[in-house]
Protein backbone atom coordinates (compact mmCIF):
# COMPACT_ATOMS: atom_id res chain seq x y z
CA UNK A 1 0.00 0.00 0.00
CA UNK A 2 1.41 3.66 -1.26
CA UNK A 3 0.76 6.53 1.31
CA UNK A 4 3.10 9.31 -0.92
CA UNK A 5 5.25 8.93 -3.82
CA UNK A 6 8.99 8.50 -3.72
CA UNK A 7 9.94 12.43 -4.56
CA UNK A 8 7.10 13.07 -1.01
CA UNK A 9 9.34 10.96 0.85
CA UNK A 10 12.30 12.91 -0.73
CA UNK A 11 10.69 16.55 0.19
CA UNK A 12 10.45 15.33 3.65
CA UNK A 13 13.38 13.42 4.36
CA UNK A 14 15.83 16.65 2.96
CA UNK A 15 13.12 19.06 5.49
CA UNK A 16 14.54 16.66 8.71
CA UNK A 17 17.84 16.14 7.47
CA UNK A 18 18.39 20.01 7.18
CA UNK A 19 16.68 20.70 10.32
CA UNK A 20 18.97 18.25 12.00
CA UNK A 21 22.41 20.15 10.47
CA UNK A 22 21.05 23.24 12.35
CA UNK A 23 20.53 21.02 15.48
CA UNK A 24 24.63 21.29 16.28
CA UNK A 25 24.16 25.13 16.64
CA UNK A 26 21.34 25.53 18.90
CA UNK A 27 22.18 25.89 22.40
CA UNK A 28 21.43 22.88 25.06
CA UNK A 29 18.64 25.07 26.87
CA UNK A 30 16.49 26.09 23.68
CA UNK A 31 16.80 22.23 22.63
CA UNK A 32 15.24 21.23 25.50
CA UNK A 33 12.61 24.04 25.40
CA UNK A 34 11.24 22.82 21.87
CA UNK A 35 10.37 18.86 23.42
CA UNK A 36 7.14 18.22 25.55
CA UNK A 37 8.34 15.19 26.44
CA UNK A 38 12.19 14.49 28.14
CA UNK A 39 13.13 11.24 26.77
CA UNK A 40 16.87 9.26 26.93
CA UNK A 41 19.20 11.55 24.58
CA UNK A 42 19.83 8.04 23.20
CA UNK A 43 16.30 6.71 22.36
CA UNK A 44 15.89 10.36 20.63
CA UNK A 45 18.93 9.84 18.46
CA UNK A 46 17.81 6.41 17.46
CA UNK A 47 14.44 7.84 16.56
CA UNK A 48 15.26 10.30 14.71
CA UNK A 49 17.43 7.71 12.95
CA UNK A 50 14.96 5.42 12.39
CA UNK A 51 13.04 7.84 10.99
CA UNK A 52 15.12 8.71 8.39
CA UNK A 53 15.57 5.55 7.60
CA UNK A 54 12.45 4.92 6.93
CA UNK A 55 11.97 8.20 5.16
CA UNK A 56 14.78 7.44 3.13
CA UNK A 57 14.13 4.00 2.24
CA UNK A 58 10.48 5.12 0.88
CA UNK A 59 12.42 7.61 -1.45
CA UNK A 60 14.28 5.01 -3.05
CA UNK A 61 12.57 1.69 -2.24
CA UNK A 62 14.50 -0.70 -4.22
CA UNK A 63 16.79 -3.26 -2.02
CA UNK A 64 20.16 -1.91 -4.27
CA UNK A 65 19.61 1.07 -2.40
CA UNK A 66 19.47 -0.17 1.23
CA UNK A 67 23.05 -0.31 1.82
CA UNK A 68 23.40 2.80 0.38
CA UNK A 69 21.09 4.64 2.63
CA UNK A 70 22.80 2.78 5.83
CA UNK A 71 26.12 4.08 4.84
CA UNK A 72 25.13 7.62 3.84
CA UNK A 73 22.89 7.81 6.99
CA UNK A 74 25.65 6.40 9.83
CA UNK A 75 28.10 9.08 7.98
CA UNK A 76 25.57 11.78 7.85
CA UNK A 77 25.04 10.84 11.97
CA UNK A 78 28.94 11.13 12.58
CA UNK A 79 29.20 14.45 10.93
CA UNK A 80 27.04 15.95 13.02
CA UNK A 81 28.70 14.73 15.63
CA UNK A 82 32.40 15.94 14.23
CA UNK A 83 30.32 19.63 13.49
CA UNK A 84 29.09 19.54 17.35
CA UNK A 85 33.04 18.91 18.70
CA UNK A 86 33.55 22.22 17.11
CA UNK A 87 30.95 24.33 18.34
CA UNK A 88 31.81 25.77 22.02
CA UNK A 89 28.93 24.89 23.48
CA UNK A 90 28.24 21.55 22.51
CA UNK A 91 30.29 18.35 22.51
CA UNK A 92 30.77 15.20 20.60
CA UNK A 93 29.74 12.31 21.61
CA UNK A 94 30.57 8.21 20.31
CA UNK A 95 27.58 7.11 21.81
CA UNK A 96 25.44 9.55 20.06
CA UNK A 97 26.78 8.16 16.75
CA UNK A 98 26.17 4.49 18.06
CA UNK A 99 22.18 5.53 18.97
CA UNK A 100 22.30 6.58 15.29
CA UNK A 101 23.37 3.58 13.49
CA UNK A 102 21.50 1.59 16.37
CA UNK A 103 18.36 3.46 14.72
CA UNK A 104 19.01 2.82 11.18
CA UNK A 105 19.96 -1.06 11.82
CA UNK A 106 16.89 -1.54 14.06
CA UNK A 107 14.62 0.05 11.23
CA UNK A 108 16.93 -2.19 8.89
CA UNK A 109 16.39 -5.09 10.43
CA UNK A 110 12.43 -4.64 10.80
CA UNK A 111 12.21 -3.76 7.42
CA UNK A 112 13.69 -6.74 6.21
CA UNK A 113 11.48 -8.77 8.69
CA UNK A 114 8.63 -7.11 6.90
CA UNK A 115 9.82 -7.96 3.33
CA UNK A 116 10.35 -11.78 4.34
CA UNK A 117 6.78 -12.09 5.78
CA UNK A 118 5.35 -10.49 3.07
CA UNK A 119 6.73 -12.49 0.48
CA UNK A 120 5.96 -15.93 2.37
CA UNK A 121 2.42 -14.52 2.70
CA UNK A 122 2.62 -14.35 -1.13
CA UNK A 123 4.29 -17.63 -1.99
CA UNK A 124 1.69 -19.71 0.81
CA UNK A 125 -1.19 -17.65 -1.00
CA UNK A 126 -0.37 -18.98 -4.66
């Protein structure tokens, strides 16, 4: 079942992934102000992770692409990082880039959970 088309996925995927470059920037205290919710800093950054993941997988759906979109994704989470060890008021952090990947492999590996059930759904309905 399609929700949006691949360039939707696109549109929204680029709005999060720019909003998260400006994330490095922004002061601790005004982060904090914008959630309702406090959650772990590391559930957040495997969220947001999975997230894009997901977005990015529904841009470009086929299975070439999924090691692709892990790679570019775990880098993309590590240069934020790198950008954050250089502004004064935050700091880098490992962990934060192992929530990240942690968020792209758990999507990952529910994704391809998904793909096997479907497909023995399809072979045990024919």
């Amino acid at each position: 079942m399609k929700f949006l088309n691949k360039s939707v996925y696109k549109v929204i995927f680029f709005i999060i992934a720019t909003l998260l470059m400006l994330y490095p920037v922004m002061p601790n205290d005004y982060i904090s102000s914008l959630y309702p919710v406090e959650l772990n800093d590391k559930v957040e950054h495997a969220t947001v992770f999975f997230i894009l993941s997901l977005l990015l997988n529904r841009a470009s759906a086929t299975r070439g692409y999924r090691l692709r979109n892990v790679v570019a994704l775990s880098l993309f989470g590590i240069v934020i990082e790198l950008i954050q060890h250089f502004i004064p008021h935050r700091s880098a952090s490992l962990n934060d880039v192992f929530a990240n990947i942690t968020g792209i492999l758990i999507f990952q590996l529910l994704f391809s959970i998904y793909l096997y059930l479907s497909k023995r759904k399809r072979i045990i309905a024919q």
